[in-house]
Protein backbone atom coordinates (compact mmCIF):
# COMPACT_ATOMS: atom_id res chain seq x y z
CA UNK A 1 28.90 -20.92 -17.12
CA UNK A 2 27.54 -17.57 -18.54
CA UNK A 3 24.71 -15.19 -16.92
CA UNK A 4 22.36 -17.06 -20.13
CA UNK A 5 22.95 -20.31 -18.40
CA UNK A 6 22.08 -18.80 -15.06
CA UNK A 7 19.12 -17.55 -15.67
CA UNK A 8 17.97 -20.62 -17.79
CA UNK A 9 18.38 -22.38 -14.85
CA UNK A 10 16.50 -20.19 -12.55
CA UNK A 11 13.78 -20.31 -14.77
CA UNK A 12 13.92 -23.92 -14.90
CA UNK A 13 13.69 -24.50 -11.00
CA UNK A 14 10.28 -21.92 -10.80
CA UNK A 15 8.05 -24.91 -9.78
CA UNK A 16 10.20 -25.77 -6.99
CA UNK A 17 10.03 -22.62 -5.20
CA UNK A 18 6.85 -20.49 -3.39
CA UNK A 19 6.27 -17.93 -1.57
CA UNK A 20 3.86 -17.35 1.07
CA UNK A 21 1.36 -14.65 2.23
CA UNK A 22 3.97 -12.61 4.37
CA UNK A 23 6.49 -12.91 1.78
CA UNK A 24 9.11 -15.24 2.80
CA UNK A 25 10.02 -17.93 0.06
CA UNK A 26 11.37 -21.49 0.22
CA UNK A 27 12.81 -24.13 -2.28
CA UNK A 28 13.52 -27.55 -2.49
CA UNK A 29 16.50 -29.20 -1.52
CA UNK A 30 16.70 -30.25 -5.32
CA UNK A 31 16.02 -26.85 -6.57
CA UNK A 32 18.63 -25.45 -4.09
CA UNK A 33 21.57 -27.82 -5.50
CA UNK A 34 21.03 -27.09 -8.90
CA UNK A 35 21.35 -23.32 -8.03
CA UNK A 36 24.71 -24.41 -6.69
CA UNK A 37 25.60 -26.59 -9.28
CA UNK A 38 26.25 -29.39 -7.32
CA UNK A 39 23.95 -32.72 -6.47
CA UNK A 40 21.11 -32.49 -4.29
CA UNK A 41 22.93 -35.81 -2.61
CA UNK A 42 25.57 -33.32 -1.18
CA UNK A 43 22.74 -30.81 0.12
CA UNK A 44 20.96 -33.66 1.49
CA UNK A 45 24.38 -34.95 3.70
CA UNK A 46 25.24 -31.96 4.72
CA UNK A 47 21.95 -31.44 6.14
CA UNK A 48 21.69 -34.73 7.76
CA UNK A 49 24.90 -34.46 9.06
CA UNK A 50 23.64 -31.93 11.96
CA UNK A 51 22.20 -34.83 14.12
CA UNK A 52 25.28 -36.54 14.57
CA UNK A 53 29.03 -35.03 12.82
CA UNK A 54 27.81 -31.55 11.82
CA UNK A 55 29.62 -30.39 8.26
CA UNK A 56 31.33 -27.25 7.68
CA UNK A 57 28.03 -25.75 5.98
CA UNK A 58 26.14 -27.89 8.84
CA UNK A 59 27.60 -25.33 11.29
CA UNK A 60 27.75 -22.65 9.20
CA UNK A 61 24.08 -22.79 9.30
CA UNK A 62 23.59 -23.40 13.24
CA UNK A 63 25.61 -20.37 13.71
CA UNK A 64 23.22 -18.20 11.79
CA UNK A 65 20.74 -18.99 13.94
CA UNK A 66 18.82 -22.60 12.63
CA UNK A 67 18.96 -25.75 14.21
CA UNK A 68 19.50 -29.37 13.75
CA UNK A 69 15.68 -30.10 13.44
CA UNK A 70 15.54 -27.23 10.99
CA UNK A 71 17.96 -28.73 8.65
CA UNK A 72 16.53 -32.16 8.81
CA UNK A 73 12.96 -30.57 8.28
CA UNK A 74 14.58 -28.89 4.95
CA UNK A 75 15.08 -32.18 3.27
CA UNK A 76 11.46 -32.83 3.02
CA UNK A 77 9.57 -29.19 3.57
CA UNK A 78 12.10 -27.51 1.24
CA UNK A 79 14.55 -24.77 2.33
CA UNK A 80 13.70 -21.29 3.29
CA UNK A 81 15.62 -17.99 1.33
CA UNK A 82 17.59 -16.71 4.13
CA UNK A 83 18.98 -20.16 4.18
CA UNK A 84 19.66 -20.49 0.28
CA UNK A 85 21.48 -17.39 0.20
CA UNK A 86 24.15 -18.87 2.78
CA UNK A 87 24.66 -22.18 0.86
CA UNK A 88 25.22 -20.05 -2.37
CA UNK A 89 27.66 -17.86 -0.66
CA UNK A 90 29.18 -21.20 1.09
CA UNK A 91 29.31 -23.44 -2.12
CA UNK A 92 30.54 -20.07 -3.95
CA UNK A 93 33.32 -18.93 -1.50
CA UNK A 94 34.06 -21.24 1.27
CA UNK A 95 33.65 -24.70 0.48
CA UNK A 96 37.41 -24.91 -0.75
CA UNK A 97 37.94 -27.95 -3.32
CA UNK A 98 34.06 -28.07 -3.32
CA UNK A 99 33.39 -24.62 -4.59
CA UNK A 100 31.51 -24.09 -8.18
CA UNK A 101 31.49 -21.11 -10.19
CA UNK A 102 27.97 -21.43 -10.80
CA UNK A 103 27.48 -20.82 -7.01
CA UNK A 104 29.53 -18.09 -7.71
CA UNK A 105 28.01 -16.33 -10.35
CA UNK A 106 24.61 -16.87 -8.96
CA UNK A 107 25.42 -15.54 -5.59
CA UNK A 108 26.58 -12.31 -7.65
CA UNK A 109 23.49 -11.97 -9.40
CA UNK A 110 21.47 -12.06 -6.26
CA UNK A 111 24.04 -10.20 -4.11
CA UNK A 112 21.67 -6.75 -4.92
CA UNK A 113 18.04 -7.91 -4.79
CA UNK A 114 18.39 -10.50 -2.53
CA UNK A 115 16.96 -14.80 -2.88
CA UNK A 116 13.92 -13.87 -1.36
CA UNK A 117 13.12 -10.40 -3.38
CA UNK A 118 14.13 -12.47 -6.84
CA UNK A 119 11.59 -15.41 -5.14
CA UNK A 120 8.35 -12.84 -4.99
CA UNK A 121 9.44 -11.65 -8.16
CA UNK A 122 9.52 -14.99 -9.98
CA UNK A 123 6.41 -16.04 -8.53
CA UNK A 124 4.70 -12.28 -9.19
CA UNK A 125 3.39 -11.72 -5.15
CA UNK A 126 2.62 -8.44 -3.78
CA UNK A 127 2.27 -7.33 -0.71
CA UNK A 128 -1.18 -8.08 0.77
CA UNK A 129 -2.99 -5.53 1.84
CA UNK A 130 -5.06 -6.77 4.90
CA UNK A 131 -6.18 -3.89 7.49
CA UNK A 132 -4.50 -6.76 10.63
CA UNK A 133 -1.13 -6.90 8.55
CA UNK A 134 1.76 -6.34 10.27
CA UNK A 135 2.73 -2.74 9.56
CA UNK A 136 6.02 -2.98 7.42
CA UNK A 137 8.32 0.66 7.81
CA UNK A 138 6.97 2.37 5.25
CA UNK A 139 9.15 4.06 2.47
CA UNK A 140 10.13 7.73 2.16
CA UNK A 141 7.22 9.50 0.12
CA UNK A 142 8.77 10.59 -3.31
CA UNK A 143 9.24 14.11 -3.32
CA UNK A 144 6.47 15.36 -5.37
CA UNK A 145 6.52 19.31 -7.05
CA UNK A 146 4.88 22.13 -5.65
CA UNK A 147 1.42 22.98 -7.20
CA UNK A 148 1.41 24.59 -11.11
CA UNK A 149 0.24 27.97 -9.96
CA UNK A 150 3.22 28.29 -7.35
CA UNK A 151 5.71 27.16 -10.25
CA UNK A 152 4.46 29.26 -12.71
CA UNK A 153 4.87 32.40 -9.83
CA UNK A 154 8.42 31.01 -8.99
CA UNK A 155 9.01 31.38 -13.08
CA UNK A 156 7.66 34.75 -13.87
CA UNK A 157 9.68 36.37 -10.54
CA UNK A 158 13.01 34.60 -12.32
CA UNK A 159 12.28 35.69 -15.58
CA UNK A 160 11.88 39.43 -14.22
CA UNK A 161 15.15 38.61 -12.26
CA UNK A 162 16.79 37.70 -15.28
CA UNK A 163 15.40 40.38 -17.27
CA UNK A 164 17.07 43.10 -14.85
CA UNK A 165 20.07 41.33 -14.28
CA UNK A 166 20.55 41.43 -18.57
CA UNK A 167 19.39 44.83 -18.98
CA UNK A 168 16.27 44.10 -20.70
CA UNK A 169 18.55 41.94 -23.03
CA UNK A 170 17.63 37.86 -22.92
CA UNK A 171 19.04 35.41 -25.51
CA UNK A 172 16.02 35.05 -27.59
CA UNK A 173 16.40 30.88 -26.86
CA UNK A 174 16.09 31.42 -23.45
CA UNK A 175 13.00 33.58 -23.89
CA UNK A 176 11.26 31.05 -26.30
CA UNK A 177 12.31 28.30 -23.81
CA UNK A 178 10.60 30.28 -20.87
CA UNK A 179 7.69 31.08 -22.95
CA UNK A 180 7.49 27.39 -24.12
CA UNK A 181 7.56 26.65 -20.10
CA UNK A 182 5.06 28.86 -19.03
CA UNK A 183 2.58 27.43 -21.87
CA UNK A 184 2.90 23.93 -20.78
CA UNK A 185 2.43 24.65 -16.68
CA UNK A 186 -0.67 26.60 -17.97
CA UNK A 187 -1.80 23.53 -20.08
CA UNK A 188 -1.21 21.38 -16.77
CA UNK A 189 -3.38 23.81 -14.61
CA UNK A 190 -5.95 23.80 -17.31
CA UNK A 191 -6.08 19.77 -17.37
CA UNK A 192 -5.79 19.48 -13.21
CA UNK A 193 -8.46 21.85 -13.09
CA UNK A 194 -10.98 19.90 -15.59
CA UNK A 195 -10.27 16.97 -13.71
CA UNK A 196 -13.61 15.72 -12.13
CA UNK A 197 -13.30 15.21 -8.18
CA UNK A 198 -13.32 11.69 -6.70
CA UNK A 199 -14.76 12.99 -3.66
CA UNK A 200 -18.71 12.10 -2.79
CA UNK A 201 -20.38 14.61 -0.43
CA UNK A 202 -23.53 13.29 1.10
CA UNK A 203 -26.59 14.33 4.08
CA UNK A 204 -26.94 11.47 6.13
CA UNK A 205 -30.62 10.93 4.77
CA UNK A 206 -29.20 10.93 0.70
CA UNK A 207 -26.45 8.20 2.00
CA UNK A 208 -29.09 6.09 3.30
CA UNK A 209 -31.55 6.37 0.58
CA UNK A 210 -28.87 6.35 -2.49
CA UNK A 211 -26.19 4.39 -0.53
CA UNK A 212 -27.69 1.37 1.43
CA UNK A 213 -31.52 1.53 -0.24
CA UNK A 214 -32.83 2.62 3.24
CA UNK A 215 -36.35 4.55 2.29
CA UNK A 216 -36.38 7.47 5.30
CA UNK A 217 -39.79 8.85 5.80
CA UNK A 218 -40.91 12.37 6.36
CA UNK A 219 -42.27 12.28 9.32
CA UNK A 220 -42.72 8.95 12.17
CA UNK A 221 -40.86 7.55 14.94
CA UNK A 222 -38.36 7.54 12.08
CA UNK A 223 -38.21 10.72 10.08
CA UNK A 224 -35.32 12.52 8.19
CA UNK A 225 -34.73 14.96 11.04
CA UNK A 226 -34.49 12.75 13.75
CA UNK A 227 -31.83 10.31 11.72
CA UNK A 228 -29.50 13.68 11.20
CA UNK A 229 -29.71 14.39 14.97
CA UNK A 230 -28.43 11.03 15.77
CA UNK A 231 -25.61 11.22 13.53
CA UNK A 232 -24.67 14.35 14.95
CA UNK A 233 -25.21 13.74 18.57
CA UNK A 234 -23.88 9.62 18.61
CA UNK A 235 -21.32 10.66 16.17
CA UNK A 236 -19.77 14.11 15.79
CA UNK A 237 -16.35 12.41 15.40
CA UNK A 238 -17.39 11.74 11.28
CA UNK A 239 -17.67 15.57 10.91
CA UNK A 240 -19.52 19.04 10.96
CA UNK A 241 -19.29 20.37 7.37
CA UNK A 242 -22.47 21.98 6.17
CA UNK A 243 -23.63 23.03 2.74
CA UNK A 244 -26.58 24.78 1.31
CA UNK A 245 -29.18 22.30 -0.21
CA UNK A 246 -32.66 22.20 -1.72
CA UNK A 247 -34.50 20.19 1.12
CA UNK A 248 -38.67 19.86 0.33
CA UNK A 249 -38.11 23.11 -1.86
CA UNK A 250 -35.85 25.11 0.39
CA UNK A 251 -32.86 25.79 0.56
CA UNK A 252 -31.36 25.26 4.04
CA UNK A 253 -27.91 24.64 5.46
CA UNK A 254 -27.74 20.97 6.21
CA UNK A 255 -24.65 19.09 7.46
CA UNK A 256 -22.69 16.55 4.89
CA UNK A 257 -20.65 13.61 4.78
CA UNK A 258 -16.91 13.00 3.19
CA UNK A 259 -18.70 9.28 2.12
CA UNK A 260 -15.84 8.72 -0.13
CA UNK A 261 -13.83 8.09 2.82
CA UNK A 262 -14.42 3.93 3.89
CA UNK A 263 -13.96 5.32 7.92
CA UNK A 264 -16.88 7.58 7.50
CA UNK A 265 -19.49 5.61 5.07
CA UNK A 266 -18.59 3.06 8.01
CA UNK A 267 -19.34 5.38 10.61
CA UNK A 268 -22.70 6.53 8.68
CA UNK A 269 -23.64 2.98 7.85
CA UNK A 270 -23.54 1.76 11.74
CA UNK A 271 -25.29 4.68 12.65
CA UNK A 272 -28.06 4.72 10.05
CA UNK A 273 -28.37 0.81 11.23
CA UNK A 274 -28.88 1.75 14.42
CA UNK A 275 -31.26 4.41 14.11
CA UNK A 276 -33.55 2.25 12.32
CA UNK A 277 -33.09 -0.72 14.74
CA UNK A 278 -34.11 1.96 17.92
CA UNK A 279 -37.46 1.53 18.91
CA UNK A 280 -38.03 5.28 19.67
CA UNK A 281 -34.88 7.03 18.43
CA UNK A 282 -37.19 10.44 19.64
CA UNK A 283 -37.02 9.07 23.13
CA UNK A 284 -33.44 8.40 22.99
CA UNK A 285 -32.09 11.45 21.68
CA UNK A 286 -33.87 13.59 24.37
CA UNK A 287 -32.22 11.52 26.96
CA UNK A 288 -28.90 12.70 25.68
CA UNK A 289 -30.05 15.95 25.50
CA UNK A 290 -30.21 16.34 21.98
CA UNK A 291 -32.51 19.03 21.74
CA UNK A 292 -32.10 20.52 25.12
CA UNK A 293 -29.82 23.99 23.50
CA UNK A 294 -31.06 24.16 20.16
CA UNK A 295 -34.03 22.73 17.46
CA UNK A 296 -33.20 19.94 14.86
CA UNK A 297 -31.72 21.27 12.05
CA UNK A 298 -32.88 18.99 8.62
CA UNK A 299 -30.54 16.92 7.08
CA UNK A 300 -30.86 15.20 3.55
């Protein structure tokens, strides 16, 4: 049977195999025997032969770590990856007289991805990307080049390296190819630095307002300089930056948020929630001291 045939089947058994949300796939016992290339009668005995006269793949499979219930579950439930993979390498290598090439060859084409990788690929899943997953050992981070400006310094020292080491003398190919170099890491700096920023900078007061359509009045039990010393006193953990705004005409240093960040628009949305749901938020900051050192400084 040639790799063509192989992979015709494996297309033709896609129905009978899934994958669930953590990943793990499963097929069924008739999908599993035509992988083989033998009948799904002789996947079926062998599995039912664990209650009584286990078979050679029978044990082959208890030692790995299932058990008789397990196998007989298969036969209905369908039969998870881990196990596929040791009835192709059984049916390929070790069932003697029984052995099929097709077993074989498919058990070589999986040998470097794996049944369950080729499963998720079949069926197109992705990792989910829940917050209460369990935290799979992340990769290495791909080694990513130092900035343009550093590797355009590293350049010009080698060129002037080079340049002393020839005696003022470079192979004019070499030069243009520097040249040609040094143009395109300026182009890159010249793009990166056009680049608009993703990041969103906002007083606690603009977040509200622009953010969750929270009106916050001038003055009140409820006014814009009472909402920026709760953020700062209930929560100094979401930071202390502070920029130079226009606030009522003025300019005046008032403290901003890094909203593009989902911890801290959290953080701002709780607190602006509870502000507003404080009966006297006045009252309550006092208590905590709040403006026992210093005055209120406004915040938009």
């Amino acid at each position: 049977m040639s790799q063509i045939e192989i992979a015709q089947v494996i297309e033709q058994i896609k129905e009978e195999i899934e994958v669930d949300a953590s990943g793990k796939g499963k097929a069924s016992m008739k999908a599993t025997a035509r992988l083989d290339g033998v009948s799904d009668k002789a996947i079926g005995k062998a599995l039912e032969s664990a209650n009584l006269e286990p078979s050679k793949l029978a044990q082959i499979l208890m030692q790995r770590g299932f058990d008789a219930a397990n196998l007989n579950q298969w036969r209905s439930d369908g039969i998870p990856d881990i196990a596929i993979g040791i009835i192709l390498h059984y049916y390929g290598y070790e069932a003697g007289r029984y052995c099929t090439q097709q077993a074989k060859l498919v058990c070589q084409a999986f040998g470097t991805i794996g049944v369950r990788a080729w499963m998720q690929d079949a069926l197109g899943w992705t990792k989910p990307t829940q917050q209460n997953q369990t935290q799979q050992p992340e990769q290495p981070p791909t080694p990513a080049l130092p900035p343009v400006e550093q590797r355009l310094k590293t350049l010009v020292e080698a060129m002037k390296t080079l340049t002393e080491i020839t005696g003022q003398k470079l192979n004019p190919y070499i030069e243009q190819h520097c040249k040609d170099f040094a143009g395109n890491l300026l182009a890159e700096y010249n793009r990166q630095a056009l680049t608009g920023s993703k990041e969103n900078w906002l007083g606690v007061v603009n977040f509200s307002e622009s953010e969750l359509g929270k009106k916050v009045p001038i003055k009140g039990t409820h006014y814009r300089g009472h909402l920026g010393t709760w953020v700062r006193t209930f929560y100094p953990q979401l930071g202390d930056r502070q920029e130079t705004r226009l606030v009522n005409g003025v300019q005046q240093s008032v403290y901003v948020y890094a909203c593009h960040d989902p911890v801290v628009a959290a953080g701002l949305t709780k607190a602006v929630e509870e502000f507003f749901a404080h009966p006297s938020p006045g009252a309550a900051l006092s208590k905590a001291g709040a403006f026992a050192s210093k005055k209120e400084r406004v915040s938009i």
